[in-house]
PDB file of N, CA and C in Angstrom:
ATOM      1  N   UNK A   1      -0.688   1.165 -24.372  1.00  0.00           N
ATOM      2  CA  UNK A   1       0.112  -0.044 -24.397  1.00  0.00           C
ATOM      3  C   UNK A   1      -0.397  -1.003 -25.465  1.00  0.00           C
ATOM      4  N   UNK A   2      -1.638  -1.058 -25.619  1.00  0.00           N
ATOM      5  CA  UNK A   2      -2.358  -2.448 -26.705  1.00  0.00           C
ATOM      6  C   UNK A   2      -1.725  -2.002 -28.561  1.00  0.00           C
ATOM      7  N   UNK A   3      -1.562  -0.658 -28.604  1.00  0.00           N
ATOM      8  CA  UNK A   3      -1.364   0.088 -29.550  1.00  0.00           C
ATOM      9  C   UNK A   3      -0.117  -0.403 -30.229  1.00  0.00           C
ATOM     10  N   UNK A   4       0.699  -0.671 -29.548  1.00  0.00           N
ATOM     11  CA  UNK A   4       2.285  -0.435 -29.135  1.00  0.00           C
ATOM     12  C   UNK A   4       2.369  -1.786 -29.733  1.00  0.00           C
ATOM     13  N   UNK A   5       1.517  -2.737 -29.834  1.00  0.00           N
ATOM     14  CA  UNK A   5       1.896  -3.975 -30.221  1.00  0.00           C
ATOM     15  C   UNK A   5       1.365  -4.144 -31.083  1.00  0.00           C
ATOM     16  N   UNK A   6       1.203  -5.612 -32.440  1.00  0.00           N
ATOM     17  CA  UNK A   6       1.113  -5.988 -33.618  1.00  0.00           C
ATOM     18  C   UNK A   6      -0.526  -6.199 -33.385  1.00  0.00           C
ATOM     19  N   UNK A   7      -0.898  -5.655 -34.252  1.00  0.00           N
ATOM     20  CA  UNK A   7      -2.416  -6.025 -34.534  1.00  0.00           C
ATOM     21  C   UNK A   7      -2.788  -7.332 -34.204  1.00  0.00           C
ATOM     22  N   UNK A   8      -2.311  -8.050 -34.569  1.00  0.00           N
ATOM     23  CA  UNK A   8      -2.805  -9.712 -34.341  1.00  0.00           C
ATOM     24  C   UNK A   8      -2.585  -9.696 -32.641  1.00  0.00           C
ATOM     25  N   UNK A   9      -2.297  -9.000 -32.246  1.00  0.00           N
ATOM     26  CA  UNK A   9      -1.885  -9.577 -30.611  1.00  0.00           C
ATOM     27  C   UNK A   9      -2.511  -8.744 -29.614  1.00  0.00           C
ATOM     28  N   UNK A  10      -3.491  -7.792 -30.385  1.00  0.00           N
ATOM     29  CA  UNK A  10      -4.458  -6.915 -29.457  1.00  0.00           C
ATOM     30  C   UNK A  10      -5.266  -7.490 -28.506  1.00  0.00           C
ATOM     31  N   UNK A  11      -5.877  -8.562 -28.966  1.00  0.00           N
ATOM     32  CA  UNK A  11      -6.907  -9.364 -27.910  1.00  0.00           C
ATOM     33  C   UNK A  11      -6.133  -9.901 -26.999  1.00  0.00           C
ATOM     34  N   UNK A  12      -4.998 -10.199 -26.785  1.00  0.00           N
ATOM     35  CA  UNK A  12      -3.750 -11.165 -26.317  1.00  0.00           C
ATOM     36  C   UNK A  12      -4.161  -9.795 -25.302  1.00  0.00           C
ATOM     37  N   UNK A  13      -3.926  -8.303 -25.320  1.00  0.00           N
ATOM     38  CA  UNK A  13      -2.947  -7.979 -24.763  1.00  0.00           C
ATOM     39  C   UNK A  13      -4.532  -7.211 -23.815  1.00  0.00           C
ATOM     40  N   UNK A  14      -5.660  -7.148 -23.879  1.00  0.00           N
ATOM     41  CA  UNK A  14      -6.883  -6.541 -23.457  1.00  0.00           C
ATOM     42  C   UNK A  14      -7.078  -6.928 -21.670  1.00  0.00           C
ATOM     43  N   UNK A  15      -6.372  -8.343 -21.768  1.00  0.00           N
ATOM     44  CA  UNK A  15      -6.601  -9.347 -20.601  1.00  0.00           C
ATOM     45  C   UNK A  15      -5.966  -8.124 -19.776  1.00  0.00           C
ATOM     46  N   UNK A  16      -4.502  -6.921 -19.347  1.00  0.00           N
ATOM     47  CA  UNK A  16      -3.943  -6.653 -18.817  1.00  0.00           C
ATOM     48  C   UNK A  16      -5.029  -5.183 -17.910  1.00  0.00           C
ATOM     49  N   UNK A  17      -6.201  -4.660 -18.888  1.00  0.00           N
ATOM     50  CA  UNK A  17      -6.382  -3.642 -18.712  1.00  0.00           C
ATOM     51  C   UNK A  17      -7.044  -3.487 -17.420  1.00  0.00           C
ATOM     52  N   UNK A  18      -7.569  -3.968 -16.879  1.00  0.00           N
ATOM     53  CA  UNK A  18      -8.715  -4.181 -15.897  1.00  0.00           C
ATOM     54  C   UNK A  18      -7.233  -3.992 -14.588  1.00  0.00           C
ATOM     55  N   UNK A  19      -6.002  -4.709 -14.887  1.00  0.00           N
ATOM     56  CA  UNK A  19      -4.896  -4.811 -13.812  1.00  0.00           C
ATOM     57  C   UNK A  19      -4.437  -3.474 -13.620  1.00  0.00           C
ATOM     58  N   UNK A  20      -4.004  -3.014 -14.693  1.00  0.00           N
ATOM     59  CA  UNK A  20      -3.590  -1.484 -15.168  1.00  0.00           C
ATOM     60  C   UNK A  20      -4.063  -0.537 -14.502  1.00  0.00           C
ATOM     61  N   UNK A  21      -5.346  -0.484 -14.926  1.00  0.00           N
ATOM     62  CA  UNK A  21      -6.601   0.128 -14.001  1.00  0.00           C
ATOM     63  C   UNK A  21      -6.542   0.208 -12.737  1.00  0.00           C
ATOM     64  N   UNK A  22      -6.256  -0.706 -12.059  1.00  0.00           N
ATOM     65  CA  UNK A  22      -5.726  -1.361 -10.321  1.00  0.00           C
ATOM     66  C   UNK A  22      -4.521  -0.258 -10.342  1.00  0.00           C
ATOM     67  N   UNK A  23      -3.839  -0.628 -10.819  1.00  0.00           N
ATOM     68  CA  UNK A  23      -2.482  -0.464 -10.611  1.00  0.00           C
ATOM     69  C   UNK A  23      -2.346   1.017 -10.558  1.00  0.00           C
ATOM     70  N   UNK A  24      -3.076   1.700 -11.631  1.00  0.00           N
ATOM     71  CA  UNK A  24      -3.365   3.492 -11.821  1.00  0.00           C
ATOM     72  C   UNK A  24      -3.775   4.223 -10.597  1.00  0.00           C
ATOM     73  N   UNK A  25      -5.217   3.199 -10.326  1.00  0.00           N
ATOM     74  CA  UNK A  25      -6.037   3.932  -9.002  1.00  0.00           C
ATOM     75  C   UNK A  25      -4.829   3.640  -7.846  1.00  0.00           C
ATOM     76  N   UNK A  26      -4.307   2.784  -7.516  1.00  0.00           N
ATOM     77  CA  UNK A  26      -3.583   2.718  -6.480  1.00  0.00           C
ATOM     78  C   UNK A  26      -2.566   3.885  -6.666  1.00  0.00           C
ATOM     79  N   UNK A  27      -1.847   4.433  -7.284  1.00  0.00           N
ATOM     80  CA  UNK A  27      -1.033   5.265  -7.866  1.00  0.00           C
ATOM     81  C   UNK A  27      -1.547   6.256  -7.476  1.00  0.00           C
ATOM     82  N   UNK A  28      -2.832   6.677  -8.197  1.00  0.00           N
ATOM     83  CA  UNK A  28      -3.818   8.248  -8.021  1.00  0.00           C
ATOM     84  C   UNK A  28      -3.674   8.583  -6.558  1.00  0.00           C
ATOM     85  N   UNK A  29      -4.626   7.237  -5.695  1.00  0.00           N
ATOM     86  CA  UNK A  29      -4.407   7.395  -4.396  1.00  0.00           C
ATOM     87  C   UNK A  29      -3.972   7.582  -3.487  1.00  0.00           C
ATOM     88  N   UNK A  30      -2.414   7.169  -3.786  1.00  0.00           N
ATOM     89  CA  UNK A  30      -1.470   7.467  -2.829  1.00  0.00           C
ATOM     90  C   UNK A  30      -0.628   8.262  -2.988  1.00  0.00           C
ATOM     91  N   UNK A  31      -0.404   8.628  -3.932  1.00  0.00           N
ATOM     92  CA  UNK A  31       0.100  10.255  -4.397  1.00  0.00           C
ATOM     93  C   UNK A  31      -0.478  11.004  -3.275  1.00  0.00           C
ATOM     94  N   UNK A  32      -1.733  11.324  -3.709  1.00  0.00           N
ATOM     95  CA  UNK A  32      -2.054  12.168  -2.682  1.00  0.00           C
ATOM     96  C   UNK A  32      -2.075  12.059  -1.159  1.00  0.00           C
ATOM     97  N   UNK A  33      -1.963  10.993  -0.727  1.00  0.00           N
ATOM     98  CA  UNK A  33      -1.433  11.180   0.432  1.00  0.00           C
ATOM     99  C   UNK A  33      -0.221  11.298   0.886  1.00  0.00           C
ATOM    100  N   UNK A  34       0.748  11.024  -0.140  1.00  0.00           N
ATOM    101  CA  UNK A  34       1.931  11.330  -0.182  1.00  0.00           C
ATOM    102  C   UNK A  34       2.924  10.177   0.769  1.00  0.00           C
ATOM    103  N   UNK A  35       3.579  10.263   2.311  1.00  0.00           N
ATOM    104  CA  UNK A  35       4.158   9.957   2.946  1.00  0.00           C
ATOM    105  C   UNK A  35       3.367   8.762   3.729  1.00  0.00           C
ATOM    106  N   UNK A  36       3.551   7.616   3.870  1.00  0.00           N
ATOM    107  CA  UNK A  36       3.286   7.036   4.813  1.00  0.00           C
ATOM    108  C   UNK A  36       3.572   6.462   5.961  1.00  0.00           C
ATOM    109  N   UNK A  37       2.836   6.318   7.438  1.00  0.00           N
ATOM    110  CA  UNK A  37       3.306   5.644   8.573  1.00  0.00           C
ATOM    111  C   UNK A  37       4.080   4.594   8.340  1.00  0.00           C
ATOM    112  N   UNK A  38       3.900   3.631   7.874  1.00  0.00           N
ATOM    113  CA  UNK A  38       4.436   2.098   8.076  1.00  0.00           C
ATOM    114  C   UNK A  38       4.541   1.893   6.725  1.00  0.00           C
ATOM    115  N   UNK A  39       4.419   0.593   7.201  1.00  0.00           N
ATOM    116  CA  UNK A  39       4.162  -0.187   5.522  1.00  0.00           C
ATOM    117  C   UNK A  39       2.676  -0.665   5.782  1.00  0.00           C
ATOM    118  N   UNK A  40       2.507  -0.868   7.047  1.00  0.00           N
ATOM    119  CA  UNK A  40       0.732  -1.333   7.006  1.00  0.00           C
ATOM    120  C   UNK A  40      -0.172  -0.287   6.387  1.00  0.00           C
ATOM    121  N   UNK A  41       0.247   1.141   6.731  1.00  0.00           N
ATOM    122  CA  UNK A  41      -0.658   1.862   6.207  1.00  0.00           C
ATOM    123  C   UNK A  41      -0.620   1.600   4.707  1.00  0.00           C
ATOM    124  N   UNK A  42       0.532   1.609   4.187  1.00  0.00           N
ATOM    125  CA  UNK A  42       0.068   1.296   2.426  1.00  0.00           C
ATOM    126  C   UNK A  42      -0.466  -0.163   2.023  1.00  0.00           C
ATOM    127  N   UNK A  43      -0.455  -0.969   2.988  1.00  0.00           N
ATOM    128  CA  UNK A  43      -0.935  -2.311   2.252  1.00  0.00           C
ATOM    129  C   UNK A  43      -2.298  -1.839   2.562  1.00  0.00           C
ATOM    130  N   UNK A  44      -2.896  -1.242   3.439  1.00  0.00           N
ATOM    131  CA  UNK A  44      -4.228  -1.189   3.712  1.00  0.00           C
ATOM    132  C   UNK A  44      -4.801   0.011   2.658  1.00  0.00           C
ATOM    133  N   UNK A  45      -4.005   0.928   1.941  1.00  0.00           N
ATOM    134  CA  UNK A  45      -4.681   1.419   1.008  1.00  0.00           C
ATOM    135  C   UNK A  45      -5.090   0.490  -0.305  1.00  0.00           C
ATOM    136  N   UNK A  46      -3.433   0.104  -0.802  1.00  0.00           N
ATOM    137  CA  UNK A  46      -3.447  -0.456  -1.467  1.00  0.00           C
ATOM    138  C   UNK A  46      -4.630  -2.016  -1.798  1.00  0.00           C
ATOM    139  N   UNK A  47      -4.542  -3.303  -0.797  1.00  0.00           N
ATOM    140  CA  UNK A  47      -6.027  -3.959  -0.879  1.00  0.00           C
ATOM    141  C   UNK A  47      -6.955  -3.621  -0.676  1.00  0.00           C
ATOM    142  N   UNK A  48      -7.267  -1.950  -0.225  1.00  0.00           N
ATOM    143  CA  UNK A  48      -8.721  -1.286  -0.218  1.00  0.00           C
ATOM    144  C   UNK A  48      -9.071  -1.243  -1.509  1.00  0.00           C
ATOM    145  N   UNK A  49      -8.197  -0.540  -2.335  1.00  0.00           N
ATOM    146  CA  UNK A  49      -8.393  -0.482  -4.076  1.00  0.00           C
ATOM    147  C   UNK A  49      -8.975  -1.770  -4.721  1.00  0.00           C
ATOM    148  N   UNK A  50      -8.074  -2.583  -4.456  1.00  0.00           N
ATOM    149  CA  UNK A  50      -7.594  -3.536  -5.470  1.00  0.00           C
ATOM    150  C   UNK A  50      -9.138  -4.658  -4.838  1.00  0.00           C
ATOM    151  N   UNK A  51      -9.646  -4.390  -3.429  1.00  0.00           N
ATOM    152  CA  UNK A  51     -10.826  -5.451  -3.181  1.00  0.00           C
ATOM    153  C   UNK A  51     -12.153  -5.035  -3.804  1.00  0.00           C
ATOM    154  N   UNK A  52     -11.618  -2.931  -3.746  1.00  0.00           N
ATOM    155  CA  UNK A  52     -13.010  -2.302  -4.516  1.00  0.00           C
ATOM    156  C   UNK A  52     -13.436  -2.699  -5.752  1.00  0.00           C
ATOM    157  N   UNK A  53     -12.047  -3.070  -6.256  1.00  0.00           N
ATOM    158  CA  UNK A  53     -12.165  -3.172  -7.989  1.00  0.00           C
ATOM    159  C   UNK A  53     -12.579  -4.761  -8.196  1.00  0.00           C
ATOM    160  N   UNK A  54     -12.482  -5.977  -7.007  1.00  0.00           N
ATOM    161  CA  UNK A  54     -13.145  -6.735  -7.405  1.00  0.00           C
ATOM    162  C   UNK A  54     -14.496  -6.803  -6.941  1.00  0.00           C
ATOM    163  N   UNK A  55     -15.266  -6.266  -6.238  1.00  0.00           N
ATOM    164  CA  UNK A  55     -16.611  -6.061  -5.873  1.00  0.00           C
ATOM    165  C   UNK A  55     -17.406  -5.327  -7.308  1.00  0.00           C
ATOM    166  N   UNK A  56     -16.505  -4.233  -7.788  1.00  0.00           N
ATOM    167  CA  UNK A  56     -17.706  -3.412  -8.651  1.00  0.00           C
ATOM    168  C   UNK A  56     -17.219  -4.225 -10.011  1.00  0.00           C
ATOM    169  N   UNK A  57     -16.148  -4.442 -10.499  1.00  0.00           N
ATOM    170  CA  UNK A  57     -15.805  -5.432 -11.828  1.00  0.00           C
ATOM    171  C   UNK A  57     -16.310  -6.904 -11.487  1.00  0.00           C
ATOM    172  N   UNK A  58     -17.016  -7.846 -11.121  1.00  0.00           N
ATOM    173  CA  UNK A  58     -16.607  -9.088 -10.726  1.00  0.00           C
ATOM    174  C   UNK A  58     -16.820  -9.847 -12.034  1.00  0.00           C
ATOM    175  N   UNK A  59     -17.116  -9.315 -13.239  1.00  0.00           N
ATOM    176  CA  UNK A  59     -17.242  -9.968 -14.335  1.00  0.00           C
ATOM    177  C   UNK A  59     -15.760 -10.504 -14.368  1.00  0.00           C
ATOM    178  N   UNK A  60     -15.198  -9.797 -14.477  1.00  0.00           N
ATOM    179  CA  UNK A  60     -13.659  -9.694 -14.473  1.00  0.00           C
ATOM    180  C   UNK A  60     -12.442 -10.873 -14.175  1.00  0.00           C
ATOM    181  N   UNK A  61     -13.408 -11.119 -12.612  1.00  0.00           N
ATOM    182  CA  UNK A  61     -12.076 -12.169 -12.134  1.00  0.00           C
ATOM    183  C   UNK A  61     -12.641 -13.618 -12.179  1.00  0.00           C
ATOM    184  N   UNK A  62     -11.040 -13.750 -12.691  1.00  0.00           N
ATOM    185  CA  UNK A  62     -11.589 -15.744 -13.598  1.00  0.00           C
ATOM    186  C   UNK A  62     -11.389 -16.380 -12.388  1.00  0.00           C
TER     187      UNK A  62
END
């Protein structure tokens, strides 16, 4: 995606990657489980990810 845009606007666009990242692992994850119970079961995968990624990144969040 950073590629895809004008050189001058690469640093602009770096801020997204760390989200991306979130957004991937949540993806990876639930693929493989495929079908879910509810909707609770996916919110509870889903902020499992997304709390992991602020514990081990915390440089990260402003």
């Amino acid at each position: 995606m950073r590629m895809e845009k004008p050189k001058p606007r690469w640093s602009q666009s770096k801020t997204t990657n760390l989200l991306e990242r979130a957004f991937e692992e949540v993806r990876r994850r639930t693929k493989i489980m495929g079908v879910f119970n509810n909707r609770k079961s996916l919110e509870l995968i889903m902020f499992s990810v997304l709390f992991r990624t602020t514990i081990t990144k915390p440089q990260y969040i402003a």
